[in-house]
PDB file of N, CA and C in Angstrom:
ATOM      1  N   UNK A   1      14.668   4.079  -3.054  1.00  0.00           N
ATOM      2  CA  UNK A   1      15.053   5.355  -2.492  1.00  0.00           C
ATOM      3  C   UNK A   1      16.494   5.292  -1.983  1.00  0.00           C
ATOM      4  N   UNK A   2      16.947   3.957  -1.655  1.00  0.00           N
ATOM      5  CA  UNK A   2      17.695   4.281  -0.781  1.00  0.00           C
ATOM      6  C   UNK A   2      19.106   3.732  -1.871  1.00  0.00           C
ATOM      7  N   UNK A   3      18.619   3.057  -2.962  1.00  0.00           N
ATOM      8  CA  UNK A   3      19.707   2.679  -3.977  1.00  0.00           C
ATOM      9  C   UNK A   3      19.756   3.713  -4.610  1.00  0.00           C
ATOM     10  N   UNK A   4      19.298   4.380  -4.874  1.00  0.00           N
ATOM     11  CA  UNK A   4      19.389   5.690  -5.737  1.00  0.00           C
ATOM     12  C   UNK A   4      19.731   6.920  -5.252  1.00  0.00           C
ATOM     13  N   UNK A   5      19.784   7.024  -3.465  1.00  0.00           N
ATOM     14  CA  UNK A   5      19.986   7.730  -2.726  1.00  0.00           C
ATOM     15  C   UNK A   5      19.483   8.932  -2.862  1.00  0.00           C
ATOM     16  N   UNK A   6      17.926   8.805  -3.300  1.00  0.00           N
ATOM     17  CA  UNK A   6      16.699   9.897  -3.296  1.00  0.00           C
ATOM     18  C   UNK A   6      16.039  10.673  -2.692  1.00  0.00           C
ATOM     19  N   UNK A   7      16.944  10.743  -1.576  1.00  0.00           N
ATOM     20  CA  UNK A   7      16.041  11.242  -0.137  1.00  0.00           C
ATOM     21  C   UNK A   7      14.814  12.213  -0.658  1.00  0.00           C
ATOM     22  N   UNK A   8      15.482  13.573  -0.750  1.00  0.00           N
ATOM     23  CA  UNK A   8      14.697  14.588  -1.305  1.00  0.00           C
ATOM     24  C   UNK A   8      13.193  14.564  -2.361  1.00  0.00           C
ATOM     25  N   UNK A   9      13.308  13.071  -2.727  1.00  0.00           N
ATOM     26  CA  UNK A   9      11.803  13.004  -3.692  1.00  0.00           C
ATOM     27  C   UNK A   9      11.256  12.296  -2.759  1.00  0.00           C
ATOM     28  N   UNK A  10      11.245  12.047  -1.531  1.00  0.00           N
ATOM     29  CA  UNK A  10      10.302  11.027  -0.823  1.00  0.00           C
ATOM     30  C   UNK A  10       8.344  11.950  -0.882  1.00  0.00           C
ATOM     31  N   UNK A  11       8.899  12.658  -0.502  1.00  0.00           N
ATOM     32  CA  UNK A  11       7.876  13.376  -0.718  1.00  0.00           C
ATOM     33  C   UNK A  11       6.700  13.755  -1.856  1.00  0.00           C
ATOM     34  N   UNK A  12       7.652  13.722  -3.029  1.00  0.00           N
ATOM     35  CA  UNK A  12       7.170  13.794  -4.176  1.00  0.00           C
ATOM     36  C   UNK A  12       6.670  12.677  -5.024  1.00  0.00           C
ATOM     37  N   UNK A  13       7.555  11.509  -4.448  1.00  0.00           N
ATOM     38  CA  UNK A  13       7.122  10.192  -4.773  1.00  0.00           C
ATOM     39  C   UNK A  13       5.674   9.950  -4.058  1.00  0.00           C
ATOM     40  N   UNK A  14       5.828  10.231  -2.708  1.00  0.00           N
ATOM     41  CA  UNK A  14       4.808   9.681  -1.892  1.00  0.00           C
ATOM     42  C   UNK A  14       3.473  10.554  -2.247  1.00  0.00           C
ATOM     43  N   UNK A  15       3.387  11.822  -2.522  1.00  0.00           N
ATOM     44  CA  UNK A  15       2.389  12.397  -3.415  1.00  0.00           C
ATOM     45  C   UNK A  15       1.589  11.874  -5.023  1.00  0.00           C
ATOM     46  N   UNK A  16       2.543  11.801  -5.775  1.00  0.00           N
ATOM     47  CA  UNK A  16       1.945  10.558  -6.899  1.00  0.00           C
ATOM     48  C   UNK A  16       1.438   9.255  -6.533  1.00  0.00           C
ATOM     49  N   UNK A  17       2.182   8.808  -5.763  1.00  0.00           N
ATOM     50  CA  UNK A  17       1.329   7.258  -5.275  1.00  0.00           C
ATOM     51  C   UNK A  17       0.002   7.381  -4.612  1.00  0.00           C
ATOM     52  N   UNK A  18      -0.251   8.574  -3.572  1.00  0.00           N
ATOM     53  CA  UNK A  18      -1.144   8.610  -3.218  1.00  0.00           C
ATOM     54  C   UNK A  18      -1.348   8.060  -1.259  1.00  0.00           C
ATOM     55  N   UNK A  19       0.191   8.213  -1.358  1.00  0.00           N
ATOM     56  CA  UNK A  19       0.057   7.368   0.496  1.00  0.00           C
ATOM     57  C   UNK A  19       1.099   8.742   1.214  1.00  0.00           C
ATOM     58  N   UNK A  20       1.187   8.711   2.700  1.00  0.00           N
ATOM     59  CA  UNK A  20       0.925   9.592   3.511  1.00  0.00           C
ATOM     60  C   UNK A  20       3.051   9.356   3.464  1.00  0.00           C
ATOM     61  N   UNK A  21       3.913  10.478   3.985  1.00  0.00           N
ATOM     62  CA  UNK A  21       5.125  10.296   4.294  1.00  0.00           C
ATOM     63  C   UNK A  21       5.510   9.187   5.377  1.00  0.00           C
ATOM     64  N   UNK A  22       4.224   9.691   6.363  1.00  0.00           N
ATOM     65  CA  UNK A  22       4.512   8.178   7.791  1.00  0.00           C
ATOM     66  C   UNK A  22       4.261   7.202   7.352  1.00  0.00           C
ATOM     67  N   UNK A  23       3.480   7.018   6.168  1.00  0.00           N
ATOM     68  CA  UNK A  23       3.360   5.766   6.091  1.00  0.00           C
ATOM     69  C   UNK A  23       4.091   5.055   5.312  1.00  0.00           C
ATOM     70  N   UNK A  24       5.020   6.142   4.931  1.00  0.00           N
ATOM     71  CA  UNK A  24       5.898   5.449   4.104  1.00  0.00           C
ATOM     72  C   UNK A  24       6.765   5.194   5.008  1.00  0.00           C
ATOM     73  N   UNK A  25       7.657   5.800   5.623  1.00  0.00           N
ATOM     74  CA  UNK A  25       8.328   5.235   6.601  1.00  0.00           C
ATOM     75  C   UNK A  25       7.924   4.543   7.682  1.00  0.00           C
ATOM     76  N   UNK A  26       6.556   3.992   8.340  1.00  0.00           N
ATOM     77  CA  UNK A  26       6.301   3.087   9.220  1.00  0.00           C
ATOM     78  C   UNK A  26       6.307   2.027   8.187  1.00  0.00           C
ATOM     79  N   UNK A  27       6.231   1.673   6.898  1.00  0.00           N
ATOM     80  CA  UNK A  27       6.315   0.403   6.523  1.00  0.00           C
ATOM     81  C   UNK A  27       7.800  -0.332   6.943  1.00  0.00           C
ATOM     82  N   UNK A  28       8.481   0.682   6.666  1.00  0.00           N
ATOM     83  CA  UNK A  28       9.587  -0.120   6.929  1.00  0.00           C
ATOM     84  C   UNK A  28      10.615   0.328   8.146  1.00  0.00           C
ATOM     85  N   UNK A  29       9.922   0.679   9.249  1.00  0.00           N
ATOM     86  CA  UNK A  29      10.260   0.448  10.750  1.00  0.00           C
ATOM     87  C   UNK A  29      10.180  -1.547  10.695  1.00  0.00           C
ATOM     88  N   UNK A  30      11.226  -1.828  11.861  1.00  0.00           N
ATOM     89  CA  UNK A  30      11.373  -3.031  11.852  1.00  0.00           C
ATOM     90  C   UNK A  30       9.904  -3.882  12.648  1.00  0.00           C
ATOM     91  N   UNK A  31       9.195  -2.913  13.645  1.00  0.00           N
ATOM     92  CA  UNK A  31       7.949  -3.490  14.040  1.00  0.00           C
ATOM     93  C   UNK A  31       6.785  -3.827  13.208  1.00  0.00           C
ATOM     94  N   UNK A  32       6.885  -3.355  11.777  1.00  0.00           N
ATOM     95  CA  UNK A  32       5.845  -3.374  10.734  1.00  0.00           C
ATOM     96  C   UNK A  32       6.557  -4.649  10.038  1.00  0.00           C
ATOM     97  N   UNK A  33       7.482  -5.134   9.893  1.00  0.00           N
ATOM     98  CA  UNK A  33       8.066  -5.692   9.057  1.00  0.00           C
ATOM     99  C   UNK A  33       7.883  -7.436   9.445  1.00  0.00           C
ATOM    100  N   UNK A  34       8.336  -7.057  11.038  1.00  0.00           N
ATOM    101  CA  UNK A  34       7.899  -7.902  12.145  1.00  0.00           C
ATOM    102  C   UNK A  34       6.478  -9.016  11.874  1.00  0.00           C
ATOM    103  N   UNK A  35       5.334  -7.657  11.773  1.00  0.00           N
ATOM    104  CA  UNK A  35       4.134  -8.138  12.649  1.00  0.00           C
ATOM    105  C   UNK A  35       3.748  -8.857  10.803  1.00  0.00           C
ATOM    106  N   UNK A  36       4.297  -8.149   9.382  1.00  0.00           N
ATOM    107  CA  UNK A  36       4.050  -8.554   8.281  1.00  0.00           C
ATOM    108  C   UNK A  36       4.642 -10.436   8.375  1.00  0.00           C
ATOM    109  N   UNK A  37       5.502 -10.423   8.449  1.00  0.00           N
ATOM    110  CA  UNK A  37       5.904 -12.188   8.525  1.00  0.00           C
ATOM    111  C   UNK A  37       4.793 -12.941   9.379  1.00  0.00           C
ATOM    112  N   UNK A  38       5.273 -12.053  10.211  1.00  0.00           N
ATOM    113  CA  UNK A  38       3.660 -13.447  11.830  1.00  0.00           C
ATOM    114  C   UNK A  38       2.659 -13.222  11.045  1.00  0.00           C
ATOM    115  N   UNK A  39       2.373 -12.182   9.961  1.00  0.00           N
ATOM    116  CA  UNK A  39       0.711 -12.570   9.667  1.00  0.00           C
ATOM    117  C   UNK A  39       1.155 -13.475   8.159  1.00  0.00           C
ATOM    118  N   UNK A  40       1.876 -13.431   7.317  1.00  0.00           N
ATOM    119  CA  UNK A  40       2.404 -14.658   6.309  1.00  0.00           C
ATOM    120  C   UNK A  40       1.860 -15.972   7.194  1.00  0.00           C
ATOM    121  N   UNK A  41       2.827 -16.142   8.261  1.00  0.00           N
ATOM    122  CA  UNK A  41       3.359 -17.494   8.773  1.00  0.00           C
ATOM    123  C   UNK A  41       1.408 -18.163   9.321  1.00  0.00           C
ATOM    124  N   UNK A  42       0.944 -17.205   9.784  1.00  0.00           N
ATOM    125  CA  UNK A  42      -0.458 -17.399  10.556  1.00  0.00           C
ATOM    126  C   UNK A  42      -1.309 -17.669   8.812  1.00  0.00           C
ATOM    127  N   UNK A  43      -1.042 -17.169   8.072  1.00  0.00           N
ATOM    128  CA  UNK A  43      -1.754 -17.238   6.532  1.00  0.00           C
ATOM    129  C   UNK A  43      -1.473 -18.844   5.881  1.00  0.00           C
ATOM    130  N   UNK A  44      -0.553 -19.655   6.704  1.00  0.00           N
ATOM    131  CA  UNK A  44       0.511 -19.953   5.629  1.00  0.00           C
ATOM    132  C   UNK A  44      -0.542 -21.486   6.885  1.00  0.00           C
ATOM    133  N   UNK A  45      -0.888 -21.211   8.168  1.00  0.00           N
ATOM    134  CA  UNK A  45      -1.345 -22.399   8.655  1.00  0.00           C
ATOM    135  C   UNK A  45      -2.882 -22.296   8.419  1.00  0.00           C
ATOM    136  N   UNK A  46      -3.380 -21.370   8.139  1.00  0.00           N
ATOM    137  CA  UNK A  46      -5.503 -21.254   7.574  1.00  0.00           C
ATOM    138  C   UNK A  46      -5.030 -21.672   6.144  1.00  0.00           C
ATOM    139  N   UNK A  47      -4.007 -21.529   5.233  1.00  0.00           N
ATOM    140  CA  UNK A  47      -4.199 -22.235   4.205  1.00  0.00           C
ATOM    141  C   UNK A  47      -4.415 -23.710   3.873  1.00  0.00           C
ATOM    142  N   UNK A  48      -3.315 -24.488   5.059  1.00  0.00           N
ATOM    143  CA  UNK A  48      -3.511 -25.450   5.350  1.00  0.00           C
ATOM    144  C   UNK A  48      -4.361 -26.201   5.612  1.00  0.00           C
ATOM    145  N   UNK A  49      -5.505 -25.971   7.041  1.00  0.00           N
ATOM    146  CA  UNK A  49      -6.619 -26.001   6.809  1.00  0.00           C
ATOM    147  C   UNK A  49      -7.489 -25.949   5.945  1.00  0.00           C
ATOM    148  N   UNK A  50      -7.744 -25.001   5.241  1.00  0.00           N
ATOM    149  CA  UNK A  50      -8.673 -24.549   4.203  1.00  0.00           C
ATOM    150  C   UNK A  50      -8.373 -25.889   2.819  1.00  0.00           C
ATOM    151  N   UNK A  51      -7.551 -26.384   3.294  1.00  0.00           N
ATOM    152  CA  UNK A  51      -7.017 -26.965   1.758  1.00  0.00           C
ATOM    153  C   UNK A  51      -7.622 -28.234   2.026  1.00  0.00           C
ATOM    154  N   UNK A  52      -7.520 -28.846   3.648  1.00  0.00           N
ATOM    155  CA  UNK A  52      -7.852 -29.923   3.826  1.00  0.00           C
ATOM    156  C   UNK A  52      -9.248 -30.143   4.073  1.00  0.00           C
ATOM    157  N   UNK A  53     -10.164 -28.963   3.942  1.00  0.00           N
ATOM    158  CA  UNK A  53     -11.317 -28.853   3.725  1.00  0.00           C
ATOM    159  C   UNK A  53     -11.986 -29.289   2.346  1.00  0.00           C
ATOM    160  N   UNK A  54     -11.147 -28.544   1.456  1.00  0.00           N
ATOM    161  CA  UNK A  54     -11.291 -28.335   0.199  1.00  0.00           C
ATOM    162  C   UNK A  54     -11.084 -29.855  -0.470  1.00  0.00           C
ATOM    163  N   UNK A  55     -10.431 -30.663   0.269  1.00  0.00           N
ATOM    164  CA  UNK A  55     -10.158 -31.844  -0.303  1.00  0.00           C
ATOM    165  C   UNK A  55     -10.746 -33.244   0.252  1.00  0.00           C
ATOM    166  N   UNK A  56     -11.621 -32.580   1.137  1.00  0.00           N
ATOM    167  CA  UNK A  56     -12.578 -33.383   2.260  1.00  0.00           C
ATOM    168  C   UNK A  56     -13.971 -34.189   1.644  1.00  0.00           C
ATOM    169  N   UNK A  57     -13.615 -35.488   1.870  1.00  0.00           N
ATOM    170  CA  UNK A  57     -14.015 -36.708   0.985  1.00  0.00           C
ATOM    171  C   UNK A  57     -13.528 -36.689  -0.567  1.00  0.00           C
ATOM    172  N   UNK A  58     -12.411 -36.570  -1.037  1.00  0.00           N
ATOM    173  CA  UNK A  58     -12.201 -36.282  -2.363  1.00  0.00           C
ATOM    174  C   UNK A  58     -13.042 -35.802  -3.695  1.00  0.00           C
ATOM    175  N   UNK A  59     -13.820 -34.131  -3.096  1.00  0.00           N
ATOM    176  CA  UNK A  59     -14.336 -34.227  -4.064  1.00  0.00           C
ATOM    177  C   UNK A  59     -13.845 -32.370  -3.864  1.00  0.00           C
ATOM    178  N   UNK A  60     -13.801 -31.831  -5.390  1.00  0.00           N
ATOM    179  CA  UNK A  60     -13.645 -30.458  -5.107  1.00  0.00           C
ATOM    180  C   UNK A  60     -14.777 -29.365  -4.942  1.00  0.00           C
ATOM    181  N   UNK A  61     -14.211 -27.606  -4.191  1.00  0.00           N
ATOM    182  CA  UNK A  61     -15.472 -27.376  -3.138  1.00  0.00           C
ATOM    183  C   UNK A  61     -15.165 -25.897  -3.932  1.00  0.00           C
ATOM    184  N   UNK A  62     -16.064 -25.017  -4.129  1.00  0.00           N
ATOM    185  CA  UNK A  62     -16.284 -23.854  -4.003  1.00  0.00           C
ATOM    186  C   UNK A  62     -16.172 -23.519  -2.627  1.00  0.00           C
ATOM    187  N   UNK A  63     -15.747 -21.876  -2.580  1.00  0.00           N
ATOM    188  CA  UNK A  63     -15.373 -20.969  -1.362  1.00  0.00           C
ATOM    189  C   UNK A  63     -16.800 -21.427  -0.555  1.00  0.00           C
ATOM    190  N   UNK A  64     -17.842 -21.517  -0.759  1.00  0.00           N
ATOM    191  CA  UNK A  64     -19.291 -21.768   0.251  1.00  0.00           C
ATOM    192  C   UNK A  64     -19.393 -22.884   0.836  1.00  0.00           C
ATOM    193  N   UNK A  65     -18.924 -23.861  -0.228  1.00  0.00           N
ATOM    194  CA  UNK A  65     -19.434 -25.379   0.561  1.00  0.00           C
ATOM    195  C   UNK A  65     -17.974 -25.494   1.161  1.00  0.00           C
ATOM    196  N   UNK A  66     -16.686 -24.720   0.695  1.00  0.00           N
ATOM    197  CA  UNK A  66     -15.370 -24.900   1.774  1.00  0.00           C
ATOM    198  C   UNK A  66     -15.916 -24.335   3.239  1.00  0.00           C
ATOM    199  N   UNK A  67     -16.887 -23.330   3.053  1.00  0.00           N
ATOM    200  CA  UNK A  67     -16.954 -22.631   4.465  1.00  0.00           C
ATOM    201  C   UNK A  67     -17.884 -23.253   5.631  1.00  0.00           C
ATOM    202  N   UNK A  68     -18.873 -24.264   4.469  1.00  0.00           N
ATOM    203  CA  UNK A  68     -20.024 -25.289   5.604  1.00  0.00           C
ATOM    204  C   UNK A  68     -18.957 -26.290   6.185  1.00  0.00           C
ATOM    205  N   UNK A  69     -18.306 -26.517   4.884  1.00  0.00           N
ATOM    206  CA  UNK A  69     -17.471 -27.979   5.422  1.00  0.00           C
ATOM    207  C   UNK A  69     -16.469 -27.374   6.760  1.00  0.00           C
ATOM    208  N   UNK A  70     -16.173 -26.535   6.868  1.00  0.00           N
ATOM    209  CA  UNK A  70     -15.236 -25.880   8.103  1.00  0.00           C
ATOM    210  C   UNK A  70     -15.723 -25.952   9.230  1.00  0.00           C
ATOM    211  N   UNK A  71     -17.325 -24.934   8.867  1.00  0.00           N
ATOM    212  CA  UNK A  71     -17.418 -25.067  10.436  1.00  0.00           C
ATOM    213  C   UNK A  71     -18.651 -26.501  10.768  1.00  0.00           C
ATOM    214  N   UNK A  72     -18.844 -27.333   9.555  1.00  0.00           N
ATOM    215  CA  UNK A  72     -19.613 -28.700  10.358  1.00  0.00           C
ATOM    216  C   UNK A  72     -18.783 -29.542  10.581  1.00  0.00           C
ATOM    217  N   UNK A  73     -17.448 -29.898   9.801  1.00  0.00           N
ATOM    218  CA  UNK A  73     -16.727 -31.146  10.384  1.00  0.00           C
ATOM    219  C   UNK A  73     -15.474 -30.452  11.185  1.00  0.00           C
ATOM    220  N   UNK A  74     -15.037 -29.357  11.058  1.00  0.00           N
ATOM    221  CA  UNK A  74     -13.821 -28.548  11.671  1.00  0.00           C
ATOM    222  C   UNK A  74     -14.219 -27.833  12.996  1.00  0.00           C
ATOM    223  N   UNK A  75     -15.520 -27.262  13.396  1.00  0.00           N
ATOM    224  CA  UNK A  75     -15.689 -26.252  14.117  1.00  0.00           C
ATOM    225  C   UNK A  75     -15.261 -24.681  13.915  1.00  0.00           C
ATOM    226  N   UNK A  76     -14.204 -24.745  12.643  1.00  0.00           N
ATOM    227  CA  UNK A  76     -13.925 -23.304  12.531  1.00  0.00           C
ATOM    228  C   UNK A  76     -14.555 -22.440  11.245  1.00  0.00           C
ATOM    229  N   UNK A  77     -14.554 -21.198  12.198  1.00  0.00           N
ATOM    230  CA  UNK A  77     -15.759 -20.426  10.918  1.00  0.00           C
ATOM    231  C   UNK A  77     -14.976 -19.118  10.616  1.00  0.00           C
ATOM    232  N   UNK A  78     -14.492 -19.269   8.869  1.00  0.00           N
ATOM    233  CA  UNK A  78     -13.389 -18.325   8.466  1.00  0.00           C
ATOM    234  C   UNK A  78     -14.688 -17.177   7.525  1.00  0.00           C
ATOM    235  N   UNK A  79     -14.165 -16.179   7.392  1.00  0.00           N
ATOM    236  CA  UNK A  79     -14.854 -15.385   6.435  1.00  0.00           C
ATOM    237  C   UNK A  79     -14.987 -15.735   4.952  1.00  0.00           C
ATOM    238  N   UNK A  80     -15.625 -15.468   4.079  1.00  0.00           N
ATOM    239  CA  UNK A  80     -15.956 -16.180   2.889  1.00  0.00           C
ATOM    240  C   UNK A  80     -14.447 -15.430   2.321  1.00  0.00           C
ATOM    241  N   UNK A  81     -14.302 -14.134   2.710  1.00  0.00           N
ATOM    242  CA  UNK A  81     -13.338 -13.334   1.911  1.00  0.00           C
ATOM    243  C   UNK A  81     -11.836 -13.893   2.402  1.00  0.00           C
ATOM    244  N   UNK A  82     -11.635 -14.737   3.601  1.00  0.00           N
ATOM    245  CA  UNK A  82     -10.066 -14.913   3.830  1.00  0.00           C
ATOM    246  C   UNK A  82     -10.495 -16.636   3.056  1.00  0.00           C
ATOM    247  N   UNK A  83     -11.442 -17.216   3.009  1.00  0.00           N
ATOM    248  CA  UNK A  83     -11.065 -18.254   1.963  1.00  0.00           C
ATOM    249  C   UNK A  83     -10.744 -18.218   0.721  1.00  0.00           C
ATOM    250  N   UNK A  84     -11.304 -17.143  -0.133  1.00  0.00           N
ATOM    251  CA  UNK A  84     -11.545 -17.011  -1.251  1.00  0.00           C
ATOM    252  C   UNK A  84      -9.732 -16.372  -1.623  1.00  0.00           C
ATOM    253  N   UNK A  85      -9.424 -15.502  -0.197  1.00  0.00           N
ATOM    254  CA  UNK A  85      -7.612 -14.948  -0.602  1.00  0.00           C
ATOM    255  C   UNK A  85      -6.828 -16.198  -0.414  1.00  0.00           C
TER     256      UNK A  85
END
């Protein structure tokens, strides 16, 4: 939008896509942009974990037996769906 200096189709764009005008512009307010990195960086240390689960006694684990092995030798209990992302 802003390389093309499109103002006037925001609207029209944001109608085909299917998402709201605020929400087009709260994506990229700097507090959205913000809270998007801290949740990367927080993604970036459960991967970590999850991996060293996954590799726990050297043998490899499906998302289920990653999620026993978490919370019996780890204590932590992740959703089947943030292991599986």
């Amino acid at each position: 939008m802003k390389k093309y200096k499109l103002k006037r189709l925001v609207s029209y764009l944001c109608d085909v896509m299917g998402i709201s005008r605020s929400g087009y512009y709260n994506y990229f307010l700097e507090k959205s942009a913000q809270k998007r990195v801290e949740q990367e960086q927080a993604d970036e240390v459960v991967k970590e974990i999850i991996l060293k689960a996954y590799h726990f006694r050297g043998r490899k684990k499906g998302a289920r037996q990653i999620k026993m092995t978490l919370e019996n030798q780890y204590g932590i209990t992740y959703n089947l769906k943030r292991i599986r992302r």
